[in-house]
Protein backbone atom coordinates (compact mmCIF):
# COMPACT_ATOMS: atom_id res chain seq x y z
CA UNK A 1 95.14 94.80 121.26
CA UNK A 2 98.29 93.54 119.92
CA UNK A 3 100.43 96.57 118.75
CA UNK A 4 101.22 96.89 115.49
CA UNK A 5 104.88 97.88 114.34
CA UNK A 6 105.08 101.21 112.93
CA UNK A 7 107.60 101.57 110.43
CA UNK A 8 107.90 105.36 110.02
CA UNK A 9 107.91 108.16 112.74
CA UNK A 10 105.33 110.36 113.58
CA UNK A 11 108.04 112.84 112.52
CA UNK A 12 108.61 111.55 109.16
CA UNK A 13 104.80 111.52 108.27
CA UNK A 14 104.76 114.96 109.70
CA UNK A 15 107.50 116.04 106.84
CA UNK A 16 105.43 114.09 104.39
CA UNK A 17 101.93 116.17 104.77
CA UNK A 18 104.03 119.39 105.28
CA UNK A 19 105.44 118.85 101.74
CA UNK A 20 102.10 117.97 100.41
CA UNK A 21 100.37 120.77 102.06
CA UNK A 22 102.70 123.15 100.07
CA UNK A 23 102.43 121.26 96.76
CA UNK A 24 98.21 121.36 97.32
CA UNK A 25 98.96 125.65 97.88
CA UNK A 26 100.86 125.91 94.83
CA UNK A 27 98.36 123.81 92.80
CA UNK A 28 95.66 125.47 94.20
CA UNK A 29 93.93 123.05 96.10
CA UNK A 30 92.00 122.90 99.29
CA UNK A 31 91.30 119.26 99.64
CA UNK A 32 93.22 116.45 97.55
CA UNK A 33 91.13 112.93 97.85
CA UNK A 34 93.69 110.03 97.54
CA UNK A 35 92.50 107.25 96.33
CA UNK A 36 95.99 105.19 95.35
CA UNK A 37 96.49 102.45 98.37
CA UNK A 38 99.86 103.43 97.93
CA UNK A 39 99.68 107.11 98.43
CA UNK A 40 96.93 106.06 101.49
CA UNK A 41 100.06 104.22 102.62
CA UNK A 42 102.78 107.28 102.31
CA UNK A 43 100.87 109.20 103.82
CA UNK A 44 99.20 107.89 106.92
CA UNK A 45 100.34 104.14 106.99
CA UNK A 46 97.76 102.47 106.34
CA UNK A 47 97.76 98.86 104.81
CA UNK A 48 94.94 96.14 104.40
CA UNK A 49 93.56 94.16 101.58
CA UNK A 50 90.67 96.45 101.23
CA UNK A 51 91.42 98.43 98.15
CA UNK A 52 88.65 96.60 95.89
CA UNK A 53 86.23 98.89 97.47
CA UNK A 54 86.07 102.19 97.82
CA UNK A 55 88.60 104.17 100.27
CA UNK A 56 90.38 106.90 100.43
CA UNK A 57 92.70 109.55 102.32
CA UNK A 58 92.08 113.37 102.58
CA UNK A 59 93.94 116.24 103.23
CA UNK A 60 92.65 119.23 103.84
CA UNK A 61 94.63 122.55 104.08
CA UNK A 62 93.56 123.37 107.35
CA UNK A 63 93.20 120.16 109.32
CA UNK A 64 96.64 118.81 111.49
CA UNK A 65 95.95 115.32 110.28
CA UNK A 66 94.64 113.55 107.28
CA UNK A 67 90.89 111.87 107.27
CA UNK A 68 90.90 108.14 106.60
CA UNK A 69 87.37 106.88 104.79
CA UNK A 70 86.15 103.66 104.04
CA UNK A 71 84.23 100.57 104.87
CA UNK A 72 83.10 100.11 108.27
CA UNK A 73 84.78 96.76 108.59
CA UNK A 74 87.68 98.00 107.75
CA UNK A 75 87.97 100.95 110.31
CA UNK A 76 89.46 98.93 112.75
CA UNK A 77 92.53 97.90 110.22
CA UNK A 78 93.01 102.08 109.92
CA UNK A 79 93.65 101.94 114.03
CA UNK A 80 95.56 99.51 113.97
CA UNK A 81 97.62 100.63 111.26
CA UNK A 82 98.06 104.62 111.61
CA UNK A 83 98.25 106.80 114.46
CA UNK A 84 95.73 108.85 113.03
CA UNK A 85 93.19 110.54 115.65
CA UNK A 86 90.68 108.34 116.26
CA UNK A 87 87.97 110.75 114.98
CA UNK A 88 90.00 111.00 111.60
CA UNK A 89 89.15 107.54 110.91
CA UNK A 90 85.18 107.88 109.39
CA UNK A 91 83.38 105.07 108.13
CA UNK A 92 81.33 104.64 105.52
CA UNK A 93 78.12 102.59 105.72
CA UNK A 94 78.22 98.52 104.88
CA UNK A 95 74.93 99.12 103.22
CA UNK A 96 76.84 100.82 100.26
CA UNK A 97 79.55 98.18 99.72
CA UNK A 98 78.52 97.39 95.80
CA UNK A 99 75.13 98.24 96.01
CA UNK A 100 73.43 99.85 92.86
CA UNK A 101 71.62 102.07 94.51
CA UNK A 102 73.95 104.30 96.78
CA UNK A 103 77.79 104.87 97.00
CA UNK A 104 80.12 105.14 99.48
CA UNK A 105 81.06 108.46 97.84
CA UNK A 106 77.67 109.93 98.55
CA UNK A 107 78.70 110.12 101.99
CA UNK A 108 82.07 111.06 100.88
CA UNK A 109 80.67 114.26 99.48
CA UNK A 110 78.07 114.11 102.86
CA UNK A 111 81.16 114.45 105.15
CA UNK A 112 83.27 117.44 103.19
CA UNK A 113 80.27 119.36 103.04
CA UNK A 114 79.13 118.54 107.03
CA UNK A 115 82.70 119.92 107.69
CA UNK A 116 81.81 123.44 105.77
CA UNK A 117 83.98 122.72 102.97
CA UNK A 118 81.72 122.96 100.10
CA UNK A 119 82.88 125.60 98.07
CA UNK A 120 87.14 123.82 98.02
CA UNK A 121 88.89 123.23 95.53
CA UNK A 122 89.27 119.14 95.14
CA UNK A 123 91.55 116.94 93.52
CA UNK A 124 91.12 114.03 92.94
CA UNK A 125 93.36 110.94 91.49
CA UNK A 126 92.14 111.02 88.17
CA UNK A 127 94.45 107.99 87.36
CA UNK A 128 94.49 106.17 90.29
CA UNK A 129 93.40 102.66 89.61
CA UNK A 130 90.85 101.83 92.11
CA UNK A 131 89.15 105.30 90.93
CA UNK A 132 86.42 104.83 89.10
CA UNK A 133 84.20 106.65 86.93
CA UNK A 134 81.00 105.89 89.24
CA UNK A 135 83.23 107.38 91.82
CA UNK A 136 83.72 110.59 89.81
CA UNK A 137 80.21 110.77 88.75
CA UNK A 138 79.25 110.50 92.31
CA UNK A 139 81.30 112.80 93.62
CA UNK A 140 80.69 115.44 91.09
CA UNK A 141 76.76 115.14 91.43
CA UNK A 142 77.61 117.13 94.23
CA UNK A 143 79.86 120.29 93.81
CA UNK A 144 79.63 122.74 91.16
CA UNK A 145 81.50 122.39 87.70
CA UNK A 146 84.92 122.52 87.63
CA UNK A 147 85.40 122.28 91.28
CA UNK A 148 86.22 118.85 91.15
CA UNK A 149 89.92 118.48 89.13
CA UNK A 150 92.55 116.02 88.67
CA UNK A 151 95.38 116.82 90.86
CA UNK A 152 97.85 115.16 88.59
CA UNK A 153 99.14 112.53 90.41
CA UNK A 154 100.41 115.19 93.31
CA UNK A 155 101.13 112.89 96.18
CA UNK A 156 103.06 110.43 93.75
CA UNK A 157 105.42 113.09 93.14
CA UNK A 158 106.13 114.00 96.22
CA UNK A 159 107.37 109.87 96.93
CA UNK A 160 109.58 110.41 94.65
CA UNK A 161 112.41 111.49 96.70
CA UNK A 162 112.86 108.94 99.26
CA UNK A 163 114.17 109.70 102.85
CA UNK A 164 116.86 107.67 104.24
CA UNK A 165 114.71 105.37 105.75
CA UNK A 166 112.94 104.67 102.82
CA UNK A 167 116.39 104.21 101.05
CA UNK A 168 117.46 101.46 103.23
CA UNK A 169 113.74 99.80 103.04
CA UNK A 170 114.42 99.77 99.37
CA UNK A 171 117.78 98.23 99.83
CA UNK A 172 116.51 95.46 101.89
CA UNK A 173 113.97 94.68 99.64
CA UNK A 174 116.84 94.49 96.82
CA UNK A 175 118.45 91.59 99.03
CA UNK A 176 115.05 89.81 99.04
CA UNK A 177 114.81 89.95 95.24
CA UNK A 178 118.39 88.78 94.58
CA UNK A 179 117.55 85.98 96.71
CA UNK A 180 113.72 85.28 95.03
CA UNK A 181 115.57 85.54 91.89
CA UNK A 182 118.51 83.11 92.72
CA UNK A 183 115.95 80.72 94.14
CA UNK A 184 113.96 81.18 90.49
CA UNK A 185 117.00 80.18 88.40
CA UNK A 186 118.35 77.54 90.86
CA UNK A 187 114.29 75.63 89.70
CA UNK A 188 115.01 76.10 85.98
CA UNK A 189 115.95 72.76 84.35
CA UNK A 190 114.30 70.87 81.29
CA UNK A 191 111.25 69.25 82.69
CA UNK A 192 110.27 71.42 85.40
CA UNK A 193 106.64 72.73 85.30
CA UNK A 194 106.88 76.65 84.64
CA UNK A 195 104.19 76.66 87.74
CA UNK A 196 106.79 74.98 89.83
CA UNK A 197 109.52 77.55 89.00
CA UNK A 198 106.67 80.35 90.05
CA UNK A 199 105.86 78.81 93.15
CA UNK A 200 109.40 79.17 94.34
CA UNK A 201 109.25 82.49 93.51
CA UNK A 202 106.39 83.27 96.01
CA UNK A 203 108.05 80.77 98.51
CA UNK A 204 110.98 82.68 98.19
CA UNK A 205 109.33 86.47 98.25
CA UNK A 206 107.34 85.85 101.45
CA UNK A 207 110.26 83.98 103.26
CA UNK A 208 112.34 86.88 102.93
CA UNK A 209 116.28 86.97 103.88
CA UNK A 210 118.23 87.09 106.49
CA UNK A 211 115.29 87.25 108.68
CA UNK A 212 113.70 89.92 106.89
CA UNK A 213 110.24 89.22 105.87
CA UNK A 214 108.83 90.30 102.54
CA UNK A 215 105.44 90.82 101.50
CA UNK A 216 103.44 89.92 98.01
CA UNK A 217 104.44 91.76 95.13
CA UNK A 218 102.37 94.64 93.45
CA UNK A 219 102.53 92.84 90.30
CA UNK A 220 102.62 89.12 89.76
CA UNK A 221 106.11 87.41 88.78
CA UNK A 222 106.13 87.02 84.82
CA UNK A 223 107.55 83.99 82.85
CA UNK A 224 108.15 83.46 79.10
CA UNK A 225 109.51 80.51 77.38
CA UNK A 226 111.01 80.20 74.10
CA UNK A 227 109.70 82.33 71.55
CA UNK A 228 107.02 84.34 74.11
CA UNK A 229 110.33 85.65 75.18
CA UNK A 230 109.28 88.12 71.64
CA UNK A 231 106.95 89.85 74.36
CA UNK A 232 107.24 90.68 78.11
CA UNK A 233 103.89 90.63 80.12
CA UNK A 234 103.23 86.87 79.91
CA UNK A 235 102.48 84.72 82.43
CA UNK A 236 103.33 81.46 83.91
CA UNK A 237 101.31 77.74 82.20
CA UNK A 238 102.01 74.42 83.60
CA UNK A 239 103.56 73.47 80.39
CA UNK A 240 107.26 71.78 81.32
CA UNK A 241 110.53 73.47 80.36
CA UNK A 242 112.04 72.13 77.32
CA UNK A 243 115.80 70.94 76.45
CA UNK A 244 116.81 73.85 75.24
CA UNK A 245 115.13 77.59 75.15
CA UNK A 246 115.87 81.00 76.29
CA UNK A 247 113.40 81.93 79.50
CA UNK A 248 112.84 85.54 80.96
CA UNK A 249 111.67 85.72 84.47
CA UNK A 250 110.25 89.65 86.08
CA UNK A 251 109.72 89.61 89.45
CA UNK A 252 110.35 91.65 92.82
CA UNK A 253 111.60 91.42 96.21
CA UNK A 254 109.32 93.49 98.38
CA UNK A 255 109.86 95.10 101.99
CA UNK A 256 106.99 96.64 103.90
CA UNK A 257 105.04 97.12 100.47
CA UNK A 258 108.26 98.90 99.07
CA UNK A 259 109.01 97.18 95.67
CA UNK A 260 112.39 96.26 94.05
CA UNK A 261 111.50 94.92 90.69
CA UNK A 262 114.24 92.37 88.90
CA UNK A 263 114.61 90.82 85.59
CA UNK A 264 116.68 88.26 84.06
CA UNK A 265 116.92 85.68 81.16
CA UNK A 266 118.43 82.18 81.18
CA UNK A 267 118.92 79.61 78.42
CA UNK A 268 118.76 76.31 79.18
CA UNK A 269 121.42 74.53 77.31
CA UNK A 270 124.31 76.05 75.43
CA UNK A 271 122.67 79.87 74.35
CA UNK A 272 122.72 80.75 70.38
CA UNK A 273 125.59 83.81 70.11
CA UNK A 274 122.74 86.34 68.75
CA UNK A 275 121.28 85.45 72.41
CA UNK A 276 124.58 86.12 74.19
CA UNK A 277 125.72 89.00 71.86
CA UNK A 278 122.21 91.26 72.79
CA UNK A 279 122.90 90.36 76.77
CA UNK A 280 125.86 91.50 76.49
CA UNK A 281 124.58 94.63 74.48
CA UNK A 282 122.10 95.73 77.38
CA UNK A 283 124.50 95.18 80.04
CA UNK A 284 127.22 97.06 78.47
CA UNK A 285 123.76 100.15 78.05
CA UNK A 286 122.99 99.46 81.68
CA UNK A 287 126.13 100.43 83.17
CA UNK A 288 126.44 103.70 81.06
CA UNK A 289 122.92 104.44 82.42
CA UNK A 290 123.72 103.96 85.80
CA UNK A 291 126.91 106.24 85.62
CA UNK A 292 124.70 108.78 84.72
CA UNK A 293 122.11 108.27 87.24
CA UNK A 294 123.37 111.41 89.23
CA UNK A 295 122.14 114.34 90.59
CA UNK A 296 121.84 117.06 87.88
CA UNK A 297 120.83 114.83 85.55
CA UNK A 298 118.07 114.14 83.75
CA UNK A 299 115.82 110.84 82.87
CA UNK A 300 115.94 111.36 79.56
CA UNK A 301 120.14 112.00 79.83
CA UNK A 302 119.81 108.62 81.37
CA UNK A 303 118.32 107.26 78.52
CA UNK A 304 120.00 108.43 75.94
CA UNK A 305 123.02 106.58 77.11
CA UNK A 306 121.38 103.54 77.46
CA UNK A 307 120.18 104.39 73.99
CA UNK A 308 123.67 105.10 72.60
CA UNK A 309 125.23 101.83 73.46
CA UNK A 310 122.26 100.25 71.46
CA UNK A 311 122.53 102.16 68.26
CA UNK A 312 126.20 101.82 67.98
CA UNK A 313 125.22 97.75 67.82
CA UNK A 314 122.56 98.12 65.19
CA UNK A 315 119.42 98.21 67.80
CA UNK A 316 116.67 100.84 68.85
CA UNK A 317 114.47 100.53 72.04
CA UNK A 318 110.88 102.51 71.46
CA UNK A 319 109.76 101.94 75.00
CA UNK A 320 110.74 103.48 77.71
CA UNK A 321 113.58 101.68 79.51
CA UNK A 322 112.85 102.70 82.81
CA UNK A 323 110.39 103.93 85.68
CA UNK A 324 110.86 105.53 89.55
CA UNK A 325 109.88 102.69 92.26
CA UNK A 326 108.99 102.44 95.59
CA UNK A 327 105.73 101.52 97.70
CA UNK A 328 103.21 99.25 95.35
CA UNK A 329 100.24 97.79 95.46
CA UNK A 330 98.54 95.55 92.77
CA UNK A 331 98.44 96.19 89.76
CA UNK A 332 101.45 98.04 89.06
CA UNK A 333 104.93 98.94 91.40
CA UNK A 334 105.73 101.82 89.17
CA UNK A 335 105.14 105.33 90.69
CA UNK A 336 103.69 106.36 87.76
CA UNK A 337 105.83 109.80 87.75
CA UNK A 338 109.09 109.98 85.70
CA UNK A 339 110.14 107.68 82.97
CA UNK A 340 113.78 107.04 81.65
CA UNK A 341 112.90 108.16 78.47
CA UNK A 342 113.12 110.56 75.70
CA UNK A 343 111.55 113.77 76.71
CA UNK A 344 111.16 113.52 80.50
CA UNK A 345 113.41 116.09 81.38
CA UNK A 346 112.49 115.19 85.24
CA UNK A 347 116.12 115.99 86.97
CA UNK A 348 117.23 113.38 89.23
CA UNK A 349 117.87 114.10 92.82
CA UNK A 350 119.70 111.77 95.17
CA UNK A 351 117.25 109.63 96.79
CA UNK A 352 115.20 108.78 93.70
CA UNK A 353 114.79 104.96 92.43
CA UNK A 354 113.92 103.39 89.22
CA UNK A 355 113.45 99.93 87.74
CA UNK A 356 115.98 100.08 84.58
CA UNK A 357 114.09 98.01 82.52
CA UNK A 358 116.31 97.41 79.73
CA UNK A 359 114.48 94.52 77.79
CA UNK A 360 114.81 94.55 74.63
CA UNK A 361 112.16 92.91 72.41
CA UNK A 362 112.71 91.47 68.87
CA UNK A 363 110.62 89.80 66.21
CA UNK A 364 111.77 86.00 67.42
CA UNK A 365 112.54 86.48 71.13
CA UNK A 366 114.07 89.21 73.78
CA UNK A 367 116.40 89.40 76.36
CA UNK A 368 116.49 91.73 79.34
CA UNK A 369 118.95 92.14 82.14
CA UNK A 370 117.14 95.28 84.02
CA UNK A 371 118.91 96.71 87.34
CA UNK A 372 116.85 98.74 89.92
CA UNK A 373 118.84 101.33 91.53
CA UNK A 374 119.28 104.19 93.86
CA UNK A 375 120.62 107.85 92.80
CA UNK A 376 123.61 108.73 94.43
CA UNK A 377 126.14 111.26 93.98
CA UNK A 378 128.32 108.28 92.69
CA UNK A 379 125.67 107.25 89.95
CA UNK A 380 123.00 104.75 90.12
CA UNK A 381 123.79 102.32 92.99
CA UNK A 382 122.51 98.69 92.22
CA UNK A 383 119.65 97.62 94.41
CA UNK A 384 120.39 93.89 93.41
CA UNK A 385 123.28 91.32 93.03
CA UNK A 386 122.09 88.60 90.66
CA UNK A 387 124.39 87.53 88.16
CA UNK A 388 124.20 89.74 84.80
CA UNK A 389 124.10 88.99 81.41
CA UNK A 390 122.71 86.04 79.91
CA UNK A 391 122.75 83.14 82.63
CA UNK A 392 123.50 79.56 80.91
CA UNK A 393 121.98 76.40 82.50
CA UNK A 394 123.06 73.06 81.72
């Protein structure tokens, strides 16, 4: 068989389970059941289009490796993709693949207890997305009450601080969305199908830079024309571009699943000042941010910064205005951890990234000029070079 490129060192996974090892001990757990592709990923490598079913990772205290489990057809993708000891990989039955009368977690619970482990403490990935409530009914049918827990989203905190190698993953990826981004803007002109502008998006996201492949995003590029620009999670139609309109694209640049999330807004035509002025606004809110984006700090420190700069103009932002990054897989390339916002007093550490996602949203349209970024001693160091502030096309 073809081998397949292994990104990490056997060493760096090794650090990886060692710190989530101690994280289980202090938690109190004996077994964690991941569930996340991404923390599947972090942890052991492993990468397929196979997360619709049901698959997971374990750790267990006492065992040298983690246990991959999922579909038998997909076992092979888990050799290929890990260097996990071949009997670490354990399939589950292709009889149970959606059937409505057995689950793949039935022999989930089969295999911890066949390994003695009956009476651990488990903890499961109670917001995981691809774990669902007929997997936590299963499982439960078969330890006692209050043996099965949520384990609070352990192994996502322990991504947060990226190694160096991660770090320079990330800033590769940046280069891929500046380019995906550039390519986006460079499609904008009246006429031009929205669909068309997308499609150079993914064009432009799987061709990579500079020889660097990228990969899909975790979460689909987002367009909005003209007055949608009032909300941010729309979609692309086919409808054309008009004459004149402001237009906000999201979208990422993504290297070995590691997500670098970008937004920008254009005008096509001359931009109204009100337009200009609140570009102009964020930007100025962004770069007070990122000065603060040290170690020491925290996200909400970060925040109110950002938040500063806005009142002094008149404006208020609700929403959070920023999230940590890294590995993603659909839906979502947020780490679901810490949040630049009010309250989180997460401290930041050098290594950590986030998506600054400083839209801001008003009654007749919004503008947002967000900047992912690495913490460094020096403050948050842009992931990205696209142009900032409003972008005007003739």
């Amino acid at each position: 068989m073809t081998d397949f490129a292994k990104i990490f060192s056997p060493q760096e996974y090794s650090r990886r389970l060692r710190d989530v090892k101690q994280r289980m001990t202090h938690a109190g757990f004996d077994i964690i059941i991941c569930q996340d592709p991404a923390n599947m990923y972090w942890l052991t490598g492993f990468d397929g289009w196979s997360f619709y079913v049901p698959q997971c990772v374990l750790v267990h205290l006492d065992e040298d490796a983690p246990l991959w489990f999922g579909r038998a057809q997909d076992a092979k993708a888990a050799e290929v993709t890990t260097d996990l000891p071949k009997q670490n990989i354990v399939p589950y039955s292709e009889i149970l693949v959606q059937n409505p009368d057995g689950h793949p977690y039935d022999e989930l619970a089969q295999l911890v207890q066949a390994k003695g482990w009956s009476g651990a403490r488990i903890g499961v990935e109670m917001d995981a997305h691809y774990y669902t409530a007929r997997c936590h009914q299963t499982l439960c049918g078969y330890f006692s009450e209050n043996q099965v827990v949520n384990n609070q989203d352990l192994v996502n905190w322990a991504r947060l601080v990226k190694s160096d190698t991660e770090v320079e993953i990330m800033r590769t990826a940046g280069r891929i969305s500046t380019s995906v981004m550039n390519a986006a803007i460079a499609k904008i002109a009246s006429g031009v199908p929205e669909n068309e502008v997308i499609a150079e998006v993914y064009r432009a996201q799987i061709a990579g830079v500079d020889g660097f492949g990228g990969n899909y995003s975790s979460f689909c590029p987002l367009i909005q024309v003209g007055d949608k620009t009032s909300t941010p999670h729309l979609t692309w139609t086919d409808a054309s571009l008009p004459d004149s309109a402001l237009a906000m694209l999201e979208l990422a640049g993504v290297r070995y699943r590691y997500n670098v999330p970008l937004t920008r807004t254009v005008h096509i035509g001359r931009a109204p000042e009100k337009a200009r002025n609140l570009a102009n606004i964020i930007v100025e809110g962004v770069d007070v941010g990122l000065d603060l984006a040290r170690p020491g700090n925290t996200c909400e420190e970060v925040e109110a910064g950002w938040q500063n700069v806005l009142n002094r103009n008149g404006l208020v932002k609700e929403s959070r205005v920023g999230y940590s990054i890294g590995v993603g897989y659909p839906p979502d390339w947020g780490e679901r951890t810490c949040s630049l916002r009010t309250g989180d007093k997460t401290e930041l550490q050098e290594g950590m990234c986030f998506h600054f996602q400083s839209g801001v949203w008003l009654d007749d349209f919004g503008c947002a000029v967000s900047e992912p970024f690495v913490v460094t001693e020096n403050g948050g160091e842009r992931l990205c070079d696209a142009e900032r502030g409003l972008i005007e096309i003739d």
